[in-house]
PDB file of N, CA and C in Angstrom:
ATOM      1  N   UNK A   1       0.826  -1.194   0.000  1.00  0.00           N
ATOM      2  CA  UNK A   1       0.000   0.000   0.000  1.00  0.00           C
ATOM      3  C   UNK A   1       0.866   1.253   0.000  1.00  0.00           C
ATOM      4  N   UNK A   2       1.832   1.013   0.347  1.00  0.00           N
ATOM      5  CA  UNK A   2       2.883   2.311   0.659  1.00  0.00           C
ATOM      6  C   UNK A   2       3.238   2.808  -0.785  1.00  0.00           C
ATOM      7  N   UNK A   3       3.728   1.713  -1.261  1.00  0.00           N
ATOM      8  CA  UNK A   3       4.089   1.719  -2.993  1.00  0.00           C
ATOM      9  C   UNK A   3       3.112   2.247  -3.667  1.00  0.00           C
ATOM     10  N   UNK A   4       2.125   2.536  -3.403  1.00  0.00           N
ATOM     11  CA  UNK A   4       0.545   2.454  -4.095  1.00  0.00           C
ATOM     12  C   UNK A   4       0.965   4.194  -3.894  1.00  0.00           C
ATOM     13  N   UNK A   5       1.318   4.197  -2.875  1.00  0.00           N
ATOM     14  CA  UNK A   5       0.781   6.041  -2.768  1.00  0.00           C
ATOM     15  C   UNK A   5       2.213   6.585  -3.288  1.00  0.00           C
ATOM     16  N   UNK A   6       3.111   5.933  -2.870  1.00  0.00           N
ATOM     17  CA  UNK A   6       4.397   6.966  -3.632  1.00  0.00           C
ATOM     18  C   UNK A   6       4.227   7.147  -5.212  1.00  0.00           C
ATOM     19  N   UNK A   7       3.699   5.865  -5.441  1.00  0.00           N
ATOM     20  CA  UNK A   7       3.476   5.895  -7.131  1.00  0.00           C
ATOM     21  C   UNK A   7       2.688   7.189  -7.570  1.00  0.00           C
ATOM     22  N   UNK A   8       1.595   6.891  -6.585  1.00  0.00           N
ATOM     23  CA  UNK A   8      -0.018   7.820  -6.923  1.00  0.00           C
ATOM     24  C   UNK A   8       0.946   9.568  -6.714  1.00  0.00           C
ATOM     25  N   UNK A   9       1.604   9.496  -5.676  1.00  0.00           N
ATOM     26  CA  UNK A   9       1.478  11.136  -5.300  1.00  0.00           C
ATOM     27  C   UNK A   9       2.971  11.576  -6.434  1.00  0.00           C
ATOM     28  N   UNK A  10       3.931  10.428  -7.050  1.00  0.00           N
ATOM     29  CA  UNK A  10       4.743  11.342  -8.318  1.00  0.00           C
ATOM     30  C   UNK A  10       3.881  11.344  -9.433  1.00  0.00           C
ATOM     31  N   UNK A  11       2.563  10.681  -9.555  1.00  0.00           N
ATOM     32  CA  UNK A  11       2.335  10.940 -10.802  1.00  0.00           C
ATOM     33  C   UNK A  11       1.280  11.935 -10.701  1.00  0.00           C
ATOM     34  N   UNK A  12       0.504  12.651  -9.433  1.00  0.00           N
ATOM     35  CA  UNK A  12       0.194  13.255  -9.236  1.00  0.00           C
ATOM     36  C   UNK A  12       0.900  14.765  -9.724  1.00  0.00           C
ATOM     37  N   UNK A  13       2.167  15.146  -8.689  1.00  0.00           N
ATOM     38  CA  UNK A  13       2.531  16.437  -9.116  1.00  0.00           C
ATOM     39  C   UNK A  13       3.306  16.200 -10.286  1.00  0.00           C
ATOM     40  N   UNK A  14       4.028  15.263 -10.849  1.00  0.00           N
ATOM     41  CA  UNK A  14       4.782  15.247 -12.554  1.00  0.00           C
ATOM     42  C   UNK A  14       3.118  15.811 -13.170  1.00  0.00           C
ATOM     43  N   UNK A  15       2.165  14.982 -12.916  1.00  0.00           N
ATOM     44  CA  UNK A  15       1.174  15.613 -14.328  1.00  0.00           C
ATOM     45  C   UNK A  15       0.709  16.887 -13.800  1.00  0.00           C
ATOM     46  N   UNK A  16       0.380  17.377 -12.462  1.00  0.00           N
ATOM     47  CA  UNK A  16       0.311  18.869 -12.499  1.00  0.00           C
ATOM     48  C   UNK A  16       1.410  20.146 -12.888  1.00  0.00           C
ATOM     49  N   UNK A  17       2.876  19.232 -12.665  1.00  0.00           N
ATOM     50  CA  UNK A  17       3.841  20.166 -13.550  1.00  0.00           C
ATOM     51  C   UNK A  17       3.337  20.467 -14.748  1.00  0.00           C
ATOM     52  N   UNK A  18       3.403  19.318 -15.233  1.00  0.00           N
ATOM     53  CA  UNK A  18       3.379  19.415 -16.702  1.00  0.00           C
ATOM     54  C   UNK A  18       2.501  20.244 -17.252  1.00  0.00           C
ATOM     55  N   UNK A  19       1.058  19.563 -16.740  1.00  0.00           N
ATOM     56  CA  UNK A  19       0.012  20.542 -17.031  1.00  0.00           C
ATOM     57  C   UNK A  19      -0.357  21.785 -17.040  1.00  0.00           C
ATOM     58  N   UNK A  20       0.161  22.451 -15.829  1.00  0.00           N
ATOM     59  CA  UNK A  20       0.512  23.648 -15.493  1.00  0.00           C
ATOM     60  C   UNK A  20       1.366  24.550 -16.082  1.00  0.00           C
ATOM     61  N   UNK A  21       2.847  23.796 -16.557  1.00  0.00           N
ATOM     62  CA  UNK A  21       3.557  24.552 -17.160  1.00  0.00           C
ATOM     63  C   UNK A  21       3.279  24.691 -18.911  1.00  0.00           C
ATOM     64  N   UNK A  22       2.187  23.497 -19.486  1.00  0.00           N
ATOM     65  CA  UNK A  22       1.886  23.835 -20.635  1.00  0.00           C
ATOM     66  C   UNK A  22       0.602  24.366 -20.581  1.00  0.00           C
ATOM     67  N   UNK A  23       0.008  25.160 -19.427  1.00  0.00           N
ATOM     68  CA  UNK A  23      -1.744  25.373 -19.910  1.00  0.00           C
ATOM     69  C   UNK A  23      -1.725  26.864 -20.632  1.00  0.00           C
ATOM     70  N   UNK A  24      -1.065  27.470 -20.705  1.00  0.00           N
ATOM     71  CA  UNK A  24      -0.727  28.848 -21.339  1.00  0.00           C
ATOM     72  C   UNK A  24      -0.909  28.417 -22.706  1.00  0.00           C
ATOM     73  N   UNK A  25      -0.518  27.627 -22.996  1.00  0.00           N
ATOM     74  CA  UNK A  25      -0.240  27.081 -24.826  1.00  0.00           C
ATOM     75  C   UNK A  25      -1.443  26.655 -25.106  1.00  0.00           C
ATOM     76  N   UNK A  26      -2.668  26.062 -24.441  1.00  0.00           N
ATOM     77  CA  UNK A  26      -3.807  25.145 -24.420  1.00  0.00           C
ATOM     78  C   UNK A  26      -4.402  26.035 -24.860  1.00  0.00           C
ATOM     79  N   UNK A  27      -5.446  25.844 -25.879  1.00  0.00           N
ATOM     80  CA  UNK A  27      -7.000  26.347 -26.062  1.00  0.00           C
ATOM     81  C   UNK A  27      -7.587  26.698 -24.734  1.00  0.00           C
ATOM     82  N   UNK A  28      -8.491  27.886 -25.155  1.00  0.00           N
ATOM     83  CA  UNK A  28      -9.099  28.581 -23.768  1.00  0.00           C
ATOM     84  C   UNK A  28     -10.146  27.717 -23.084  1.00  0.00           C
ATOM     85  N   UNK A  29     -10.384  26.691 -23.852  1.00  0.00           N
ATOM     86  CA  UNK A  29     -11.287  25.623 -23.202  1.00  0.00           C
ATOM     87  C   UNK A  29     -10.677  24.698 -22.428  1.00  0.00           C
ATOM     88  N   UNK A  30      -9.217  24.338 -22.571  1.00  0.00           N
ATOM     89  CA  UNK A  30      -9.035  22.963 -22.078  1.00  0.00           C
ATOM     90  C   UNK A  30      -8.066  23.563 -20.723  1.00  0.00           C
ATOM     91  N   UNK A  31      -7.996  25.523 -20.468  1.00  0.00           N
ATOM     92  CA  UNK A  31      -7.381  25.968 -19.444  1.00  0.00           C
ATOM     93  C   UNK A  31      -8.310  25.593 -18.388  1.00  0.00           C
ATOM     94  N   UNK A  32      -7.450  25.721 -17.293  1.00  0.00           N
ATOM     95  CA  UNK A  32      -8.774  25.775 -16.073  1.00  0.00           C
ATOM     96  C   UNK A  32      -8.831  26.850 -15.172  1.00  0.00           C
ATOM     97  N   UNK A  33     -10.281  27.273 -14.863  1.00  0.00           N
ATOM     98  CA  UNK A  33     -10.525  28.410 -14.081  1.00  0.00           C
ATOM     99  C   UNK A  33     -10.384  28.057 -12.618  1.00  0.00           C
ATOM    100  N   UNK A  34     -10.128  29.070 -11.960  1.00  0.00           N
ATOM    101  CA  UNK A  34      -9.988  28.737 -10.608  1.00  0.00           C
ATOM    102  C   UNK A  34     -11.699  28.782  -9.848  1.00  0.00           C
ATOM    103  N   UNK A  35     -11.860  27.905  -8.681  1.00  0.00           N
ATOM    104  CA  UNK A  35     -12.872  27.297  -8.323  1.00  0.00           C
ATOM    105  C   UNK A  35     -14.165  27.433  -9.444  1.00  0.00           C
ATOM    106  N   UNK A  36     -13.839  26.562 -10.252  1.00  0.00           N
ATOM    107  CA  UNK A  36     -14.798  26.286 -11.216  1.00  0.00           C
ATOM    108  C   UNK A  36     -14.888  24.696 -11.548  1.00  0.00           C
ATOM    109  N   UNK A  37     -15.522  23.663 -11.922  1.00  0.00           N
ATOM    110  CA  UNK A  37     -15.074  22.487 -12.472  1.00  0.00           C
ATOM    111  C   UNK A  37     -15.319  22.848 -14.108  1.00  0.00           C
ATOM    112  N   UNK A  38     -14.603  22.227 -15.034  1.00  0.00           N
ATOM    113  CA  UNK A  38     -14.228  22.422 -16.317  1.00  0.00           C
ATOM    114  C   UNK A  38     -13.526  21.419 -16.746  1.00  0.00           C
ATOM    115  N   UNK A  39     -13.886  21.849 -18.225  1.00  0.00           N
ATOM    116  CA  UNK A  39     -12.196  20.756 -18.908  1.00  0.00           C
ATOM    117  C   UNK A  39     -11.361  21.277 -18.878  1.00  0.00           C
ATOM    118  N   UNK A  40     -10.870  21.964 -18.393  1.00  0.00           N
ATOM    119  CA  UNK A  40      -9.218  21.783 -17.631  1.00  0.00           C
ATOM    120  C   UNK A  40      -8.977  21.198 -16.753  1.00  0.00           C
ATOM    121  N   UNK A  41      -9.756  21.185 -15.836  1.00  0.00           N
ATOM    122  CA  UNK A  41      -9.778  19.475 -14.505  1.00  0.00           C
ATOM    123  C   UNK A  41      -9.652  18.470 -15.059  1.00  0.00           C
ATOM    124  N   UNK A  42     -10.368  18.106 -16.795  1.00  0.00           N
ATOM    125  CA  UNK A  42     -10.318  16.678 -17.008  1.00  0.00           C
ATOM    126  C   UNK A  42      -8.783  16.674 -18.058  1.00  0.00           C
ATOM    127  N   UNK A  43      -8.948  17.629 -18.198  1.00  0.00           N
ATOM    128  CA  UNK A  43      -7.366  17.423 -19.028  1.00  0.00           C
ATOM    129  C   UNK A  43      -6.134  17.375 -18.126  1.00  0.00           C
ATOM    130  N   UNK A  44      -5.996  17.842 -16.737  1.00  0.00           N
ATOM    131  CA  UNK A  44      -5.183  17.546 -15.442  1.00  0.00           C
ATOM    132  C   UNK A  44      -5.463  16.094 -15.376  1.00  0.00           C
ATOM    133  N   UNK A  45      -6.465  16.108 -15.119  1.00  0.00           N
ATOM    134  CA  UNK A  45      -6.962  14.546 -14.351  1.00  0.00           C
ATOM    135  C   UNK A  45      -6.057  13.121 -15.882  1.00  0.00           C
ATOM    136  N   UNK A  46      -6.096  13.827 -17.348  1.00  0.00           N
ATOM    137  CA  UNK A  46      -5.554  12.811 -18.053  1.00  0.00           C
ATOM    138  C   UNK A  46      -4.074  12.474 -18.132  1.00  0.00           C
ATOM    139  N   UNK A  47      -3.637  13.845 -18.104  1.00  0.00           N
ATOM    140  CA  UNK A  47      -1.927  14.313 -17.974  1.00  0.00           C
ATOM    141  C   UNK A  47      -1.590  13.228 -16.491  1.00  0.00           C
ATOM    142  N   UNK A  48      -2.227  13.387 -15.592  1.00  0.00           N
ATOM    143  CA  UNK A  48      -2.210  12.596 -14.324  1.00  0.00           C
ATOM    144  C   UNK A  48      -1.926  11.033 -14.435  1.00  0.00           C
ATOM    145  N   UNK A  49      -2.973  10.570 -14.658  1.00  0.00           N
ATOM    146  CA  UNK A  49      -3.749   9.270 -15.535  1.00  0.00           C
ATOM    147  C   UNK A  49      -2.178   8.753 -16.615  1.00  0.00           C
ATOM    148  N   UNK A  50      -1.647   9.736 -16.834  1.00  0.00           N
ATOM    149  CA  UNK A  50      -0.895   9.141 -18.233  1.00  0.00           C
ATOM    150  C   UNK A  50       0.772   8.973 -17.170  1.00  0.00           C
ATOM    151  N   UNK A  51       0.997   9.920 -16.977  1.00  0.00           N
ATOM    152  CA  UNK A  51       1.994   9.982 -15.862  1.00  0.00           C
ATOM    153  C   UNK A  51       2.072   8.535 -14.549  1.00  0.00           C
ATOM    154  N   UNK A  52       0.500   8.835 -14.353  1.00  0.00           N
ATOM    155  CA  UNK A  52       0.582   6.913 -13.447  1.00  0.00           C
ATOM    156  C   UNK A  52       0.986   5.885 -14.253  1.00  0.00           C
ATOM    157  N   UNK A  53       0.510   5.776 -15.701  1.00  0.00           N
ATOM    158  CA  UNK A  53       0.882   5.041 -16.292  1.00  0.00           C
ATOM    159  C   UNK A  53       1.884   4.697 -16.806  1.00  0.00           C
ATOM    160  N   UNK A  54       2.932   5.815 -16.792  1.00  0.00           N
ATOM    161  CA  UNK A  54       4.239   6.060 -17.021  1.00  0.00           C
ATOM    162  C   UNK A  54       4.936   5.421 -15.887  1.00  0.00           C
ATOM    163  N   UNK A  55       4.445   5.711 -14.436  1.00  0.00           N
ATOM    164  CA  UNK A  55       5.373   5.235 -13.172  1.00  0.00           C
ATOM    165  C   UNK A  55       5.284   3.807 -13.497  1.00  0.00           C
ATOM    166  N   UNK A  56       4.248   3.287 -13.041  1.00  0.00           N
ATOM    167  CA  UNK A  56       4.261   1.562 -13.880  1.00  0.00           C
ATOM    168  C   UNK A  56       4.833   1.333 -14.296  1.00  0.00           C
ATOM    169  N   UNK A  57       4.768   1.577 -15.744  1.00  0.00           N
ATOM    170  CA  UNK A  57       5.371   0.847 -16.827  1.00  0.00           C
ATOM    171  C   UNK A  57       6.655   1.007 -16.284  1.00  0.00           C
ATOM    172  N   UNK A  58       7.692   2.555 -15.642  1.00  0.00           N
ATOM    173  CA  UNK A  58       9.217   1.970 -15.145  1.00  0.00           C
ATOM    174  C   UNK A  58       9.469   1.254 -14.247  1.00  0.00           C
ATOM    175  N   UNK A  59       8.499   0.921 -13.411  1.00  0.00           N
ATOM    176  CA  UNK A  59       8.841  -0.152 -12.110  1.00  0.00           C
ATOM    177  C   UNK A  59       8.791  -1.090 -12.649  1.00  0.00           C
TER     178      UNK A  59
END
């Protein structure tokens, strides 16, 4: 379970780097507003998602 969360919490902030440092470049739709839900939450939430999948696959 320990492994479970170290995995979860780098692929957590790697995909909010990422996301963050490319949302300037993004279409004004896929930015995200602050306290709003939007597709920019779901485009975080994929960058995220892809990044877990990334930790995996190197372990």
């Amino acid at each position: 379970m320990k492994r479970n969360f170290w995995r979860s919490l780098i692929a957590v902030l790697a995909g909010n780097a990422i996301y963050f440092g490319v949302e300037r470049f993004l279409p004004l739709r896929a930015q995200h507003q602050p306290f709003q839900i939007d597709w920019g939450l779901a485009v975080d939430f994929w960058v995220c998602l892809v990044c877990y999948g990334l930790v995996r696959l190197v372990r």
